[in-house]
Protein backbone atom coordinates (compact mmCIF):
# COMPACT_ATOMS: atom_id res chain seq x y z
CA UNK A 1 0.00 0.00 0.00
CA UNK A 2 1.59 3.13 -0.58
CA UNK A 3 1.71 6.64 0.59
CA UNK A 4 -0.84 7.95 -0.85
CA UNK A 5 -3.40 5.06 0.45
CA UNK A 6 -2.18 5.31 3.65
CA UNK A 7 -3.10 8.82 3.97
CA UNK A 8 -6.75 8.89 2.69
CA UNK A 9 -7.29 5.58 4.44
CA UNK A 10 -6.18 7.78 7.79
CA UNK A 11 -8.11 10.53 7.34
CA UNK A 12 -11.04 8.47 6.77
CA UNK A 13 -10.57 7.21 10.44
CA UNK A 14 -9.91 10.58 11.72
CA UNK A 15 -13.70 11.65 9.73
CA UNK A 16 -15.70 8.99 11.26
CA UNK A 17 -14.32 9.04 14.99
CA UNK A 18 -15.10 12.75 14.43
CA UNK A 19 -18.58 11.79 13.78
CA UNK A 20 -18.56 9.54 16.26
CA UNK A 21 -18.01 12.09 18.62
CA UNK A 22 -20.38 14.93 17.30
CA UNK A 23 -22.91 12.28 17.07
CA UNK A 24 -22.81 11.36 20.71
CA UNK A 25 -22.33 14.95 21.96
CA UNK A 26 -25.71 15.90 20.10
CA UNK A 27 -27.28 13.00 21.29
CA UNK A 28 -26.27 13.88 24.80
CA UNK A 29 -27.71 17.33 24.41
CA UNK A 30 -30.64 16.18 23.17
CA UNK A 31 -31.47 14.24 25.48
CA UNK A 32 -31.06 16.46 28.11
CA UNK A 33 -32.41 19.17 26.54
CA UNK A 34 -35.59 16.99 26.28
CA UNK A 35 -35.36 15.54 30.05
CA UNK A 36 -36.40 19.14 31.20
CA UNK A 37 -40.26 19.26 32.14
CA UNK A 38 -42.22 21.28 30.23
CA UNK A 39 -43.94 24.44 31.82
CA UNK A 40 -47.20 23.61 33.01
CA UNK A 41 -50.23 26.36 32.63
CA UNK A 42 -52.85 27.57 35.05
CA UNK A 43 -55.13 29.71 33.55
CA UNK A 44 -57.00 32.52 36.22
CA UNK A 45 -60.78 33.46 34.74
CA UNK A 46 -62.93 36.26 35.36
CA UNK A 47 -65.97 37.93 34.32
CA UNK A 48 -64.54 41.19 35.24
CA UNK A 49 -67.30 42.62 37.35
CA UNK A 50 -65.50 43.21 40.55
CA UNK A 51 -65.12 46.62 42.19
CA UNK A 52 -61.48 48.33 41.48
CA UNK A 53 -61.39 49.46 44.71
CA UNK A 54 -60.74 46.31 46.15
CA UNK A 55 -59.17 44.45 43.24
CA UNK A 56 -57.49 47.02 41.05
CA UNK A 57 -56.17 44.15 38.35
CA UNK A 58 -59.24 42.21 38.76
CA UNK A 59 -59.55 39.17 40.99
CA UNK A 60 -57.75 37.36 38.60
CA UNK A 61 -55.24 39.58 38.57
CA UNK A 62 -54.77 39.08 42.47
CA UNK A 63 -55.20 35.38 42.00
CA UNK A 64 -52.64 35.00 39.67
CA UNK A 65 -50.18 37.45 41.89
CA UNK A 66 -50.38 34.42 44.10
CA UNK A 67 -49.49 31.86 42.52
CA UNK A 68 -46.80 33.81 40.85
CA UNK A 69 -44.37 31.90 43.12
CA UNK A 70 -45.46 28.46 41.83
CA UNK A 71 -42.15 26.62 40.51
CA UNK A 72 -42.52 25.11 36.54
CA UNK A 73 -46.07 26.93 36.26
CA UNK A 74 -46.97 29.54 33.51
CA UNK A 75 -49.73 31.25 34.99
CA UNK A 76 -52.56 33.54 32.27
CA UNK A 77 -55.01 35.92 33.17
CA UNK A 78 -58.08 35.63 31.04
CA UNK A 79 -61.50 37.65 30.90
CA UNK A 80 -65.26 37.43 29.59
CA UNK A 81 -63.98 40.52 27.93
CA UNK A 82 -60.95 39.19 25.54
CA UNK A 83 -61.16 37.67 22.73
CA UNK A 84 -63.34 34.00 22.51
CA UNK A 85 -64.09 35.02 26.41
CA UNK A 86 -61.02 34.59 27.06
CA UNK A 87 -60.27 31.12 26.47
CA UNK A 88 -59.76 30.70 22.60
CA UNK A 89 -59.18 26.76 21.62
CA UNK A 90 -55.40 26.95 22.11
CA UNK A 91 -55.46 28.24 25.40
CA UNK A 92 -57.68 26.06 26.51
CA UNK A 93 -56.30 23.00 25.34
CA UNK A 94 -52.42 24.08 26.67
CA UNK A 95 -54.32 24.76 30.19
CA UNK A 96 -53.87 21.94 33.13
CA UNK A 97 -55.82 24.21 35.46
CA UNK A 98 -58.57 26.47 35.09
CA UNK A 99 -59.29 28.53 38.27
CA UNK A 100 -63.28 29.90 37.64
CA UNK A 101 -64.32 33.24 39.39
CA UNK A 102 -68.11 34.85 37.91
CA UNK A 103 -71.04 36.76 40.38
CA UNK A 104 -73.44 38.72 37.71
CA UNK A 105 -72.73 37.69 33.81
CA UNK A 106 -72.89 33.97 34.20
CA UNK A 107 -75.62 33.72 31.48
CA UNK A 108 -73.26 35.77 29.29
CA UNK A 109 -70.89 32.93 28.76
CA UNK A 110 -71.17 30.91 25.61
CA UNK A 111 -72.66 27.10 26.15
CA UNK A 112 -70.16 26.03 23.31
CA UNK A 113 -67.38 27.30 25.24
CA UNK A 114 -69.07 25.72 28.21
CA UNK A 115 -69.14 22.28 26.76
CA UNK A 116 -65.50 22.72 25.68
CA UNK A 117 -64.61 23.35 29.24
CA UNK A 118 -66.38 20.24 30.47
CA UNK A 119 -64.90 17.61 27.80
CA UNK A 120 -61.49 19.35 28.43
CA UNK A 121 -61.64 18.31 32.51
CA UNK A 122 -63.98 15.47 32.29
CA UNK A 123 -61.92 13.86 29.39
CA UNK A 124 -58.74 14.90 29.33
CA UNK A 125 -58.29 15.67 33.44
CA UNK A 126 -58.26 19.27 32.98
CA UNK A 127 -58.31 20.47 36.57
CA UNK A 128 -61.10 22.72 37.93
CA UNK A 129 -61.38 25.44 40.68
CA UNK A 130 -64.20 27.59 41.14
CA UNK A 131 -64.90 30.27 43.69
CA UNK A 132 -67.19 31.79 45.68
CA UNK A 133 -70.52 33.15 43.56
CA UNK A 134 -69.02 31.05 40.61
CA UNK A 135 -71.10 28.21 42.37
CA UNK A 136 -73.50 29.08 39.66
CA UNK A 137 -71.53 29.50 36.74
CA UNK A 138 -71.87 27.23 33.80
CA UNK A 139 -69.54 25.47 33.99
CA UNK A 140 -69.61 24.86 37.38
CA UNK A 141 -73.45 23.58 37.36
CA UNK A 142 -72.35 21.22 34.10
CA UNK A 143 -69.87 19.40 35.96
CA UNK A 144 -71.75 19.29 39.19
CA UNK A 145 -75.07 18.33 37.08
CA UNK A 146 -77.18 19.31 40.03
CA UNK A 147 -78.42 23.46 40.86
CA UNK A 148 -75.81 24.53 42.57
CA UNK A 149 -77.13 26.33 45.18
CA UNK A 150 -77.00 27.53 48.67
CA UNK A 151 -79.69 27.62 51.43
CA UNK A 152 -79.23 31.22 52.20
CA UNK A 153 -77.36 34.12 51.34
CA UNK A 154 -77.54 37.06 53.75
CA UNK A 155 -75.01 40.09 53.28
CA UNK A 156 -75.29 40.28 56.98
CA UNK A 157 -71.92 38.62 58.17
CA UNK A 158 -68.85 40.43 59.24
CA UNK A 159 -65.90 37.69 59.58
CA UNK A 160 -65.42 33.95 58.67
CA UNK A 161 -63.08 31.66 60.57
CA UNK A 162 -61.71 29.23 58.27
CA UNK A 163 -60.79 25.57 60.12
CA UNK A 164 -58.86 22.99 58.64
CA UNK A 165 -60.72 19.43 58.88
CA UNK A 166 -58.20 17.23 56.70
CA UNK A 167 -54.78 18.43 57.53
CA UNK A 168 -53.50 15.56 55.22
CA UNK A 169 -55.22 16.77 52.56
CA UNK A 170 -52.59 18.18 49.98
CA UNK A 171 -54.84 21.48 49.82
CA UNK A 172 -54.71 22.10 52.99
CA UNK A 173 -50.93 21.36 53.42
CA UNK A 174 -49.04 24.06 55.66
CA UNK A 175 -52.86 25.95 56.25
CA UNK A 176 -53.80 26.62 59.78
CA UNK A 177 -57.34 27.63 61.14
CA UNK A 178 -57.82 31.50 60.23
CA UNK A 179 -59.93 34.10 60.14
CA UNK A 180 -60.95 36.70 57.36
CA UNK A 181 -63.14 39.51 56.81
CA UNK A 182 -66.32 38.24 54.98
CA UNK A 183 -69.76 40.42 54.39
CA UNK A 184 -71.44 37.75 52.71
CA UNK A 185 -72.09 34.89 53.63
CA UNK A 186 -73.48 31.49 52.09
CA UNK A 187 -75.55 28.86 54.63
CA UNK A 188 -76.03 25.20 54.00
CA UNK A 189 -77.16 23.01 52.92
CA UNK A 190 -75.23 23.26 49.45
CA UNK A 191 -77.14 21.37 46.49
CA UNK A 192 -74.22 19.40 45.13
CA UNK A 193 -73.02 16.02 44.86
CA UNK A 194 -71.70 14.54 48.28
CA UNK A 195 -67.82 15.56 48.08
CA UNK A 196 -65.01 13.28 48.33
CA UNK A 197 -63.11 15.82 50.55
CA UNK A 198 -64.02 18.86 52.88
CA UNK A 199 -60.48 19.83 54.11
CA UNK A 200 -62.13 23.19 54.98
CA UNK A 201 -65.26 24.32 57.24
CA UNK A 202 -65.84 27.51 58.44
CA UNK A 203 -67.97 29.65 60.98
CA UNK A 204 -69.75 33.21 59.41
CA UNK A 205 -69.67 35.78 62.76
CA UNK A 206 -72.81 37.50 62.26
CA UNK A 207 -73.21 41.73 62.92
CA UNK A 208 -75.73 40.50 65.44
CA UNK A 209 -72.84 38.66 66.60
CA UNK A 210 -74.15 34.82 65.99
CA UNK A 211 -72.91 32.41 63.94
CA UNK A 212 -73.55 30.30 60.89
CA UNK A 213 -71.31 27.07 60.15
CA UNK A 214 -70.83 26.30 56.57
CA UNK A 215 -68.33 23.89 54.33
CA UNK A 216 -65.67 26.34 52.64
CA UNK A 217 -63.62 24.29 51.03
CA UNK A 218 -65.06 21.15 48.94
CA UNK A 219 -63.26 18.28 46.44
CA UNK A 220 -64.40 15.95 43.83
CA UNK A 221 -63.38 13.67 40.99
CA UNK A 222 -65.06 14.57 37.66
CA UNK A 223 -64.62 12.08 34.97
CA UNK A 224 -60.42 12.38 34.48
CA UNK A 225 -60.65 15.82 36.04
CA UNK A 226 -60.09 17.12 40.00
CA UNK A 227 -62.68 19.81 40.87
CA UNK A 228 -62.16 22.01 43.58
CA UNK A 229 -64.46 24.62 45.01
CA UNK A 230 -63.84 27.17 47.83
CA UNK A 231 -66.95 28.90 49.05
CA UNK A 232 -65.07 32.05 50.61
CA UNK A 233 -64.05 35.19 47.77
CA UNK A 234 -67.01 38.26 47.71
CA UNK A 235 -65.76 40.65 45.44
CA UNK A 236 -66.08 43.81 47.87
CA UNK A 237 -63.28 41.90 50.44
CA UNK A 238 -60.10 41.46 49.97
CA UNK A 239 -59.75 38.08 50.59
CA UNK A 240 -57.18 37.03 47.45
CA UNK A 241 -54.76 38.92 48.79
CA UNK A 242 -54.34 36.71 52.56
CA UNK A 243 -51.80 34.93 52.07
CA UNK A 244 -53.44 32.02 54.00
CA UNK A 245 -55.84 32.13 50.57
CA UNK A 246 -53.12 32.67 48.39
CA UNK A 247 -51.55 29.31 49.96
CA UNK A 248 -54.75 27.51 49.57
CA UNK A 249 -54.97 28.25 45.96
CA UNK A 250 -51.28 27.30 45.02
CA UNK A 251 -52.15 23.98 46.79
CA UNK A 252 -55.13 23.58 44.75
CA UNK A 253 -53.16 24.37 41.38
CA UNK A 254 -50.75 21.90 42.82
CA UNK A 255 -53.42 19.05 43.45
CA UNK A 256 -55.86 20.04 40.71
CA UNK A 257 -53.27 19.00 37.73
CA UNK A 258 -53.01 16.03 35.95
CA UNK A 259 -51.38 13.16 37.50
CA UNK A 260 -49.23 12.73 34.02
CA UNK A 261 -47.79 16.20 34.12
């Protein structure tokens, strides 16, 4: 063999250990690249209505203030007033939480975008958290299949202790029994399907200074999908902004998302 075939028969070597090489560092950073969790999304909905005195950016604005701190979350404010009410089709499908907060426009929301919202948790384990007066939103009563509604509700209370009954509940994880300013207040019994879990109860102090025991904070399986609803949130107190609330909600991002995320 001479010289010549010697050479090109070397630098063929040298070209494939080269590729070799490249070929495994790619690989390598690849993989890792594609080991890294994608960003999960919460999406905070609201139909806009409450007083800027109280909530400036909205209650989803305050909502989503608080769980600003949630690791590997993207979190999206979204309104009756944007665009497709605020949850166009891509939105909605990229969302693995939907936190629900309405009082006076529930009728205004579309029942196509309602039934959208119920395959998306009862199918595909989309989770669900509604609050307060959004006991009677649409989507709320779809998933519950049942009215929805409260024995009472008298504008006639002035604070509501909030007592944790299921410490081991991951919702209620790190929560301890407090007490917020509340003017209105809802009184059993609640026309829903018996929950699964109650890890909250509460006690409405009345001006007259009696009180009214309720459930505050109430958990079921729908279909694929977690539901979560938390009686306490009028619009004209501030309660999104305690940060024992604000802990309560990141919990029930936390336990509200799909198991496979």
């Amino acid at each position: 063999m001479n010289a010549r075939a010697h050479l090109i028969i070397g630098f063929t070597a040298m070209l494939a250990a080269i590729a070799m090489t490249t070929g495994l560092f790619l690989n390598t950073a690849w993989t890792e690249e594609s080991a890294v969790p994608a960003q999960r999304c919460v999406v905070v909905w609201s139909e806009g209505t409450a007083g800027t005195d109280v909530y400036p950016k909205d209650i989803n604005g305050a909502i989503a203030e608080g769980l600003a701190s949630l690791e590997g979350w993207e979190v999206v404010t979204a309104s009756l007033n944007d665009p497709d009410q605020g949850l166009p089709d891509a939105l909605l499908h990229r969302a693995d939480v939907l936190v629900w907060w309405g009082h006076k426009k529930h009728g205004l929301v579309k029942d196509k975008l309602v039934r959208k919202i119920v395959k998306r948790v009862k199918e595909d384990g989309m989770g669900f958290i509604s609050l307060h007066s959004a006991h009677f939103a649409k989507p709320n009563k779809e998933l519950m299949g049942t009215a929805c509604s409260w024995g009472a509700y008298e504008a006639d209370s002035t604070t509501l202790k909030v007592t944790v009954k299921e410490p081991d509940h991951p919702i209620a994880k790190g929560v301890k029994d407090f007490t917020v300013e509340h003017s209105e207040r809802y009184s059993e019994p609640y026309a829903v399907p018996e929950p699964q879990a109650v890890p909250f109860e509460g006690v409405h102090t009345l001006a007259n200074g009696t009180e009214d025991p309720s459930r505050i904070g109430l958990c079921w399986q729908v279909g694929k999908g977690k539901f979560f609803y938390f009686q306490a949130g009028h619009e004209t107190n501030p309660i999104f902004y305690d940060e024992n609330v604000r802990l309560i909600m990141r919990n029930a991002v936390e336990w509200a998302a799909p198991a496979n995320q």
